[in-house]
Protein backbone atom coordinates (compact mmCIF):
# COMPACT_ATOMS: atom_id res chain seq x y z
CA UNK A 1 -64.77 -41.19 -29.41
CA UNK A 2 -61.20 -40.52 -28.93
CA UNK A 3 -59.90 -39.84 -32.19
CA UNK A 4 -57.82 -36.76 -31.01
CA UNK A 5 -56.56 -37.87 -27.85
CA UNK A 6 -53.28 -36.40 -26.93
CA UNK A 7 -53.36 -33.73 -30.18
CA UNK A 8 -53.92 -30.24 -29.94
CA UNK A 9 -55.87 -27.83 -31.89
CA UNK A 10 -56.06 -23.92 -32.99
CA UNK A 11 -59.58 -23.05 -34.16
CA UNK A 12 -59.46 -19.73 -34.98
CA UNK A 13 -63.12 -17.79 -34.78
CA UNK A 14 -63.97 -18.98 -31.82
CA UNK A 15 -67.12 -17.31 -31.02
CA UNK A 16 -68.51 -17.38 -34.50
CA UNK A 17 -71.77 -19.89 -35.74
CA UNK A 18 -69.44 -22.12 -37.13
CA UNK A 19 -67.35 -22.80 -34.29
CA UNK A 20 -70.31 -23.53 -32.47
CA UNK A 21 -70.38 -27.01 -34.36
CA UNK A 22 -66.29 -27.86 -34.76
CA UNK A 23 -65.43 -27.03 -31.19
CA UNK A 24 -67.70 -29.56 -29.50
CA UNK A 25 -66.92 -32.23 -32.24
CA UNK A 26 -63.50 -31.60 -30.88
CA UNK A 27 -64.05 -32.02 -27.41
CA UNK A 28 -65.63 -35.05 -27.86
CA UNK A 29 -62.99 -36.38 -29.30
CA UNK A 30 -60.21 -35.30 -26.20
CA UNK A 31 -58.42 -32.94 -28.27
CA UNK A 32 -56.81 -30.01 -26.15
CA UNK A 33 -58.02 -26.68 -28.12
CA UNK A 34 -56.39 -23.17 -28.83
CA UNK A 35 -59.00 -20.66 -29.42
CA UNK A 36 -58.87 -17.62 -30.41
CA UNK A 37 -61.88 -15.78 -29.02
CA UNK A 38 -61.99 -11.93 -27.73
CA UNK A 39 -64.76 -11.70 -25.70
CA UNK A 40 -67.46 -13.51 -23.62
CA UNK A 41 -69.22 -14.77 -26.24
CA UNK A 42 -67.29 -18.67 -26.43
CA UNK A 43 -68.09 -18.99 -22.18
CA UNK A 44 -71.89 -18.31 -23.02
CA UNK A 45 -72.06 -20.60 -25.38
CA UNK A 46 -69.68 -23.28 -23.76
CA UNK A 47 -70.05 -22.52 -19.97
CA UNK A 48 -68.47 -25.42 -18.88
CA UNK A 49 -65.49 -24.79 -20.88
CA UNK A 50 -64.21 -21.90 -18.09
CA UNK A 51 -62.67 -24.85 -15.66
CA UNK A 52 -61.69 -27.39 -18.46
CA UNK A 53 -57.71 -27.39 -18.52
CA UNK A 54 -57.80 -28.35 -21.72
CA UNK A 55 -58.37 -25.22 -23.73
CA UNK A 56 -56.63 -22.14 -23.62
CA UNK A 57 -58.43 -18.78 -24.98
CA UNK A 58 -56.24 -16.12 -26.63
CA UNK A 59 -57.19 -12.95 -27.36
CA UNK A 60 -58.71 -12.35 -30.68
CA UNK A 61 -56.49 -9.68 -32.36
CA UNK A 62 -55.56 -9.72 -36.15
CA UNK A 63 -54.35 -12.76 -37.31
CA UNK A 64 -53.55 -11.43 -40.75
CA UNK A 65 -50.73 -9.57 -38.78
CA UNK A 66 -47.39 -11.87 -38.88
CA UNK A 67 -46.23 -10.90 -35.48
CA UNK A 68 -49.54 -11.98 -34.39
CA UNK A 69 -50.41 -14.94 -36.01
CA UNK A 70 -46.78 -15.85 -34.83
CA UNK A 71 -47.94 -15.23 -30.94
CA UNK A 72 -50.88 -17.01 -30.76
CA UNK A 73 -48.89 -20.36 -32.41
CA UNK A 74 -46.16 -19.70 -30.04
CA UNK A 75 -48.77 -19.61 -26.80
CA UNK A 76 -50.33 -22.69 -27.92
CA UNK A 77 -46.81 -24.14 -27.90
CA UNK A 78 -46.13 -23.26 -24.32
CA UNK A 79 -49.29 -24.36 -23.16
CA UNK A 80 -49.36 -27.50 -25.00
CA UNK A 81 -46.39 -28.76 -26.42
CA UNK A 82 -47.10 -29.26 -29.89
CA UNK A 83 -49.82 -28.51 -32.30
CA UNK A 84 -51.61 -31.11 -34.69
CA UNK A 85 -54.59 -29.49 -36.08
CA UNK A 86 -55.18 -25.83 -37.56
CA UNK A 87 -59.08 -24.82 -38.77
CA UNK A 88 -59.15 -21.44 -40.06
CA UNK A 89 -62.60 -20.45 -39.81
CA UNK A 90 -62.25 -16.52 -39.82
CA UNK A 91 -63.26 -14.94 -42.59
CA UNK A 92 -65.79 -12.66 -43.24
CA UNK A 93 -68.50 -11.79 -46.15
CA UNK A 94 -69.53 -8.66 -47.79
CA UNK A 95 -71.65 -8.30 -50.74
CA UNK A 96 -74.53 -6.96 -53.04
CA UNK A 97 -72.45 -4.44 -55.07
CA UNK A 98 -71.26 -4.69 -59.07
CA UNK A 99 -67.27 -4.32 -59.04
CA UNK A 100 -67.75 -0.40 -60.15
CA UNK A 101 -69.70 0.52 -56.67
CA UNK A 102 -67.33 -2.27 -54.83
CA UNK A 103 -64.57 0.02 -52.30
CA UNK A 104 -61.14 -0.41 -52.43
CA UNK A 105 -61.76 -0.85 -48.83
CA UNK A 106 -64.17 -3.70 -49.09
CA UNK A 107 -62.19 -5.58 -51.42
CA UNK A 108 -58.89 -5.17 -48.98
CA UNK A 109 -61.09 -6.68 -46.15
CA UNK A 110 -62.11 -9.21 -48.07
CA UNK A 111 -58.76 -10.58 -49.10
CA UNK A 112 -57.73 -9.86 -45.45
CA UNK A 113 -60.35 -11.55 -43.83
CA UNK A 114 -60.48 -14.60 -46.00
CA UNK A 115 -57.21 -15.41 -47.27
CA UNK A 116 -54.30 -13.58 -45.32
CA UNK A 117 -55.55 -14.57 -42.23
CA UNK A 118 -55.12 -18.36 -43.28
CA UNK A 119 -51.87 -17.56 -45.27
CA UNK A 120 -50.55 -16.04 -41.72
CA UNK A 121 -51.69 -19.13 -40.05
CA UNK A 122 -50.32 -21.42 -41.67
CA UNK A 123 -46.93 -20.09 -41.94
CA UNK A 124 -47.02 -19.68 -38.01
CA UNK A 125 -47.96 -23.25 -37.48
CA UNK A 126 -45.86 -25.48 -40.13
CA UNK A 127 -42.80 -25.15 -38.15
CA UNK A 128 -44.30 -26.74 -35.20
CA UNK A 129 -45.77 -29.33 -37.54
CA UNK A 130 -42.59 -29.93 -39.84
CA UNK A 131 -41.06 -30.84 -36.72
CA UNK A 132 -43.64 -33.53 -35.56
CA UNK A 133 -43.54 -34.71 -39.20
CA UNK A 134 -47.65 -34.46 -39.10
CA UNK A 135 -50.00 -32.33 -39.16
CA UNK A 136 -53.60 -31.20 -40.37
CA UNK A 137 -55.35 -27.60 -41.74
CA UNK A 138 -58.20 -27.05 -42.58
CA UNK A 139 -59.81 -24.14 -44.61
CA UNK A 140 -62.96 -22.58 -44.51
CA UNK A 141 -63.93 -22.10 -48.23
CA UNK A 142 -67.18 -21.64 -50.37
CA UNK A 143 -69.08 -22.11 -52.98
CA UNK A 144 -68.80 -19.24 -54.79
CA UNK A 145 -64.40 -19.20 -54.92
CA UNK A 146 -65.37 -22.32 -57.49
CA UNK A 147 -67.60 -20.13 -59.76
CA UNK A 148 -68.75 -16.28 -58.64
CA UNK A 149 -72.40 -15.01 -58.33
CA UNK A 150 -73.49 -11.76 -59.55
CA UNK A 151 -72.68 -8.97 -57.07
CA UNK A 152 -69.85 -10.33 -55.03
CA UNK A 153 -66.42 -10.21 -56.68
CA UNK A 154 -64.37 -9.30 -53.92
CA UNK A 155 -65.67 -11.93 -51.71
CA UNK A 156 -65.40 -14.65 -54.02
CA UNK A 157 -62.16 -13.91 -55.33
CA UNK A 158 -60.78 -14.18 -51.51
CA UNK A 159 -62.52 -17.40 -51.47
CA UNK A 160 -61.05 -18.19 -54.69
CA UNK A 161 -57.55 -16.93 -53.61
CA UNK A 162 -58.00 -19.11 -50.42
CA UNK A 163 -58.62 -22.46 -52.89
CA UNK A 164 -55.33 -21.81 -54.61
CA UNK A 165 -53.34 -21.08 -50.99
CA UNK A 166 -55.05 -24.47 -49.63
CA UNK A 167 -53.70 -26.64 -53.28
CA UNK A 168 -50.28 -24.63 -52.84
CA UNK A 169 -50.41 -25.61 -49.42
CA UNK A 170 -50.58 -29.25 -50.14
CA UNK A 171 -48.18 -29.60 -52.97
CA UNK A 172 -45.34 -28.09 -50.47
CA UNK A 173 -45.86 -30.07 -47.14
CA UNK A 174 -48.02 -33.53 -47.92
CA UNK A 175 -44.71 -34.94 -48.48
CA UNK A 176 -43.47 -33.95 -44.53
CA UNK A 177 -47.27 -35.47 -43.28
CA UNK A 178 -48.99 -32.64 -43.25
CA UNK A 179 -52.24 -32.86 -44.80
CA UNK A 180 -53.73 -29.26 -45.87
CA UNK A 181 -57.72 -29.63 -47.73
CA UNK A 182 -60.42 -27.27 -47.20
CA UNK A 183 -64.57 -27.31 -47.39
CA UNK A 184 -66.82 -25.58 -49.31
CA UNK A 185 -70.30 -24.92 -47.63
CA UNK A 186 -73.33 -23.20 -49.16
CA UNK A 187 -74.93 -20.92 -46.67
CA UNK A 188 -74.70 -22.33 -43.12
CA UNK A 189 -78.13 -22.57 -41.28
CA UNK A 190 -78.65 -22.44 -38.12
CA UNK A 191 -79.85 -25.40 -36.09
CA UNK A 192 -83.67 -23.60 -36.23
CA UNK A 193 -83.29 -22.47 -39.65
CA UNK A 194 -82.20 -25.77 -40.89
CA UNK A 195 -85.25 -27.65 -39.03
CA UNK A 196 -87.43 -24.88 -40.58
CA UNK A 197 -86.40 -25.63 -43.73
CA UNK A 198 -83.17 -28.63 -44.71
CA UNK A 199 -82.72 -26.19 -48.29
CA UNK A 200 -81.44 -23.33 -46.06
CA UNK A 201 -77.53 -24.58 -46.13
CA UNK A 202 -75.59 -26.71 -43.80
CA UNK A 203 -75.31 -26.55 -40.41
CA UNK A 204 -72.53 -25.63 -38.10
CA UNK A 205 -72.35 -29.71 -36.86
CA UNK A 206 -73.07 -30.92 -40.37
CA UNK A 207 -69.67 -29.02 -41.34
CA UNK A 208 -67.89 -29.55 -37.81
CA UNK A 209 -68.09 -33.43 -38.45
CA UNK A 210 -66.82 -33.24 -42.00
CA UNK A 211 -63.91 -31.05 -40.82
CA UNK A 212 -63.05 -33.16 -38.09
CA UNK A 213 -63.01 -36.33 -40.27
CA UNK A 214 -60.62 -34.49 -42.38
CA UNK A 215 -58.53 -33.45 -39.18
CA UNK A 216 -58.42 -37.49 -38.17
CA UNK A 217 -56.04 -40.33 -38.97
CA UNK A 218 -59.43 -41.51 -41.28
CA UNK A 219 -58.33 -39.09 -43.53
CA UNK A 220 -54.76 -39.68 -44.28
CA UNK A 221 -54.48 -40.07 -47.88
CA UNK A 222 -56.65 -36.81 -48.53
CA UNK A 223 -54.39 -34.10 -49.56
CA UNK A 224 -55.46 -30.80 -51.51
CA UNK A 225 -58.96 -31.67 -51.25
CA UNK A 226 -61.82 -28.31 -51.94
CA UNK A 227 -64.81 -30.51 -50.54
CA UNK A 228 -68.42 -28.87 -51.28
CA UNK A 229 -70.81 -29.32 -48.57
CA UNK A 230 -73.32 -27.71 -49.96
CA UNK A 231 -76.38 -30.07 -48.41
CA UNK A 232 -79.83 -29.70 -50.36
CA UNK A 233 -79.46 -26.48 -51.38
């Protein structure tokens, strides 16, 4: 498999469960990554990874900060050259509360977490993409940003928030070749939760094989998309 030979990718959340399933479809595929991971976590996981010249790790700081977000697009450049793919996959979930017990704080974090971060992002990496006249991004959505559950209205109105940023997104750049869609998954599972029981979500390589078909060529008349991967559940 070779369908990202010669591109390079920023995966942000590097040493989260998801990433555990999108960075290996990447590999696979001879991408060069960017990822931003802070501690030891991505070399346990990956061992192999800490002599493979193609990835660089950058330190994981806060990527809803501008200068930031700007820095880590900016080393990928000088390591790489050019930059092709973006998947946002930080984000973060906090629930269980009616909106009258929910903290200003909580809600702030939310909207941080799960739609600045990818609004920073992007802005840091269509430049670099404008000027290659291609590109992909990917978002990290869910289920409830379609239609919120009980108990979590600041989470799902940053995933909702992060829908509308992925459509606005699209409608600016798919007419400079860079295509912008997002998926929705349900819970994700690990691999042992998902053998224990397939109604437990989707798991990391279910959604890392979805997200790199929308990162491929495959894809290339897919623009705005909010795909639900929801599996059996």
């Amino acid at each position: 498999m070779t369908a990202f030979k010669g591109k390079v990718a920023i995966i942000t959340g590097a040493t989260g469960l998801l990433a555990s399933g999108v960075i290996p479809v990447f590999r696979a595929g001879g991408a060069r990554l960017a990822l931003s991971c802070g501690d030891d976590r991505l070399y346990q996981r990956f061992p192999d990874l800490r002599d493979d010249r193609n990835h660089i790790c950058l330190q994981n700081a806060d990527l809803s900060d501008e200068a930031t977000a700007a820095a880590l697009a900016a080393q990928t450049l000088e390591a790489f050259g050019r930059i092709d793919v973006l998947v946002n996959i930080v984000g973060g979930w906090d629930a269980g509360k009616p909106v009258h017990e929910t903290s200003a704080e909580t809600w702030n974090t939310m909207l941080r977490l799960n739609a600045t971060v990818a609004f920073m992002m992007s802005r840091a990496v269509i430049p670099a993409m404008l000027g290659q006249g291609s590109g992909a991004i990917i978002n990290i959505g869910a289920k409830p940003g379609l239609r919120a559950n009980g108990m979590d209205a600041a989470y799902s109105a940053s995933k909702s928030a992060l829908l509308r940023l992925t459509e606005s997104l699209s409608e600016d750049y798919k007419r400079s070749g860079i295509r912008v869609n997002a998926v929705l998954p349900s819970t994700i599972a690990t691999e042992e939760q998902y053998a224990e029981d397939a109604q437990a979500g989707v798991t990391p390589a279910q959604l890392g094989r979805v997200i790199a078909f929308l990162a491929s060529d495959a894809s290339a008349a897919i623009h705005g998309a909010l795909i639900p991967v929801f599996g059996t559940r």
